[in-house]
Protein backbone atom coordinates (compact mmCIF):
# COMPACT_ATOMS: atom_id res chain seq x y z
CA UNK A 1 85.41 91.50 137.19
CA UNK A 2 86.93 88.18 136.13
CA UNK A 3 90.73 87.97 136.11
CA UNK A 4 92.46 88.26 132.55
CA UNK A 5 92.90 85.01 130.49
CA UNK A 6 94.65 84.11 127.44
CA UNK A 7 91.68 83.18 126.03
CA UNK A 8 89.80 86.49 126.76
CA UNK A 9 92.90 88.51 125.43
CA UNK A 10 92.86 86.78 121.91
CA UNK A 11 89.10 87.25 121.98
CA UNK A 12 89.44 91.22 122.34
CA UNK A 13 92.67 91.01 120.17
CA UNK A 14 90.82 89.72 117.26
CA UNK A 15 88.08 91.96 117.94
CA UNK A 16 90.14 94.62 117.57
CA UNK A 17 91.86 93.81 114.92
CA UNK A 18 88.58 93.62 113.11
CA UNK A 19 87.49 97.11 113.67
CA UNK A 20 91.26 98.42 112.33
CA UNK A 21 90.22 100.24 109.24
CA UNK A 22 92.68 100.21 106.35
CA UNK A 23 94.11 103.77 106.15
CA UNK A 24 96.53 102.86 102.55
CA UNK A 25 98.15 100.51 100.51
CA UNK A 26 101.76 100.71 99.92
CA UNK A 27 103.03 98.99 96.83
CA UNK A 28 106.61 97.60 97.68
CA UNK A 29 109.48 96.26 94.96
CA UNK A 30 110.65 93.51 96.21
CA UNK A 31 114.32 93.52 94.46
CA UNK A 32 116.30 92.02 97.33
CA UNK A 33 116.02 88.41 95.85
CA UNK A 34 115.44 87.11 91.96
CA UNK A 35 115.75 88.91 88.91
CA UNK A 36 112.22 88.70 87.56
CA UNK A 37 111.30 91.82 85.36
CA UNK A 38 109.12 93.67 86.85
CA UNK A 39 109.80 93.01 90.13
CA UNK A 40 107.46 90.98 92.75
CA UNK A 41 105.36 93.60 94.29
CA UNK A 42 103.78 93.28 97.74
CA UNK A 43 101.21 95.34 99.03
CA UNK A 44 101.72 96.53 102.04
CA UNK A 45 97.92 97.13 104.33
CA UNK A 46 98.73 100.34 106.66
CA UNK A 47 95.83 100.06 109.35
CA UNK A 48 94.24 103.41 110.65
CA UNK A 49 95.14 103.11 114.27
CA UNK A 50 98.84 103.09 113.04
CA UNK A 51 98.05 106.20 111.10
CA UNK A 52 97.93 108.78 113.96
CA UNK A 53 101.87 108.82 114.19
CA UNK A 54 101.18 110.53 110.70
CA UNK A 55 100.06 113.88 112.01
CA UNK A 56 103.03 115.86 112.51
CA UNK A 57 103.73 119.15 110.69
CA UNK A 58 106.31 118.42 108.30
CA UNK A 59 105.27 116.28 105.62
CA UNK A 60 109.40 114.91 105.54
CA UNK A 61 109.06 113.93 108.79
CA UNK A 62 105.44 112.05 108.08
CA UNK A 63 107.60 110.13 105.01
CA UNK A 64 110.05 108.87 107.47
CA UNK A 65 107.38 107.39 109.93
CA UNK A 66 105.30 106.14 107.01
CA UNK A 67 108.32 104.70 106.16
CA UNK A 68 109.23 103.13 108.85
CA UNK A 69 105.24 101.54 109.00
CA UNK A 70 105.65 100.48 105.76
CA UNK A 71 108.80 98.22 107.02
CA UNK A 72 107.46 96.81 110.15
CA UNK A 73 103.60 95.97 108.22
CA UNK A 74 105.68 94.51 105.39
CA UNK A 75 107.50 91.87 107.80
CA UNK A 76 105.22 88.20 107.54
CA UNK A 77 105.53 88.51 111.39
CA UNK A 78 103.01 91.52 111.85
CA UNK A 79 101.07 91.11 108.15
CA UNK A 80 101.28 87.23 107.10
CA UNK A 81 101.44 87.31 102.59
CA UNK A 82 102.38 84.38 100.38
CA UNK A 83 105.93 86.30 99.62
CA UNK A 84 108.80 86.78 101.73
CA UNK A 85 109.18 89.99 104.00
CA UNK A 86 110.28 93.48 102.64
CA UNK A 87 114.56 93.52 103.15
CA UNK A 88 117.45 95.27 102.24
CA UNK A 89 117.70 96.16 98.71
CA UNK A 90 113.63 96.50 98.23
CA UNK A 91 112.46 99.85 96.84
CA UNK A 92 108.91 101.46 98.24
CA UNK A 93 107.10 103.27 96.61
CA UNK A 94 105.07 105.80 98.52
CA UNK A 95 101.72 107.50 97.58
CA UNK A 96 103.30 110.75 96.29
CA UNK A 97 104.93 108.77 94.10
CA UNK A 98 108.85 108.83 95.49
CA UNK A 99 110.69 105.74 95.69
CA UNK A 100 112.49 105.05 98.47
CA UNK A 101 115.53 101.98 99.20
CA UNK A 102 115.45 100.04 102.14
CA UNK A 103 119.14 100.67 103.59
CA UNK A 104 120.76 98.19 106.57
CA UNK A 105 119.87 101.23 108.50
CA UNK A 106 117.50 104.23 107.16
CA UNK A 107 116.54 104.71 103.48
CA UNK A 108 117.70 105.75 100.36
CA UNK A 109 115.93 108.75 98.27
CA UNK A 110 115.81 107.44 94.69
CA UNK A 111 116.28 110.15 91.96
CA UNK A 112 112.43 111.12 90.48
CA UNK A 113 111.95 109.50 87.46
CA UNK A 114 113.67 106.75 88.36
CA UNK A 115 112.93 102.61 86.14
CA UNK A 116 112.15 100.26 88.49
CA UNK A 117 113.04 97.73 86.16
CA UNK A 118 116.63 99.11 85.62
CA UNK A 119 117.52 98.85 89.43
CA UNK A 120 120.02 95.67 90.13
CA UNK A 121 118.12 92.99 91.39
CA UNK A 122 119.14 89.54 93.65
CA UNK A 123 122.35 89.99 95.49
CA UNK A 124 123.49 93.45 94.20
CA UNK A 125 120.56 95.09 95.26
CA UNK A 126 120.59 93.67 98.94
CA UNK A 127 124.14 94.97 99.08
CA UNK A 128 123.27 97.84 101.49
């Protein structure tokens, strides 16, 4: 068996990453920065090998980790887009339909029913 190389890793890497089937789409409201109306959205790809932290009992505690996906898949560093990175201040929407803020630390429950268009937007939202 032939040592490890860097070349042989980022052969099986992208091989792998190839097989990774796409287990959702999170749409994400990307408030932090501008004012447009609607918001920027970015969709955010949740592969299926990330998706087996989504098996516990309680579906609260599946939001939190789905969550918490949703954040590290929507930085350009782990899923490259053509629009910045999901911050502070963004709002994500998840497949139940319940919007959640991104917080400094954590998240923010928004109220059902809530306008995404009514939420502040640029540097008010991204006060967290």
């Amino acid at each position: 068996m032939t040592a490890p190389t860097s070349e042989n890793l980022s052969l099986t890497h992208t091989r792998d990453r190839q097989k990774e089937r796409l287990l959702m789409q999170i749409t994400v409201y990307m408030l932090a920065f501008g004012d447009i109306v609607p918001p920027p959205e970015r969709i955010v790809d949740i592969p299926d090998v990330q998706a087996r932290d989504l098996a516990s009992s309680s579906y609260e505690a599946d939001k939190q980790v789905l969550l918490e996906l949703v954040f590290m898949n929507g930085q350009n560093d782990f899923q490259p887009k053509p629009i910045r990175s999901v911050s502070c201040g963004d709002v994500v929407e998840l497949p139940d339909g319940s919007l959640y803020k991104v917080l400094g630390a954590g998240w923010e429950a928004l109220p059902p029913g809530t306008n995404i268009n009514s939420l502040p937007r640029g540097y008010e939202a991204a006060r967290c």
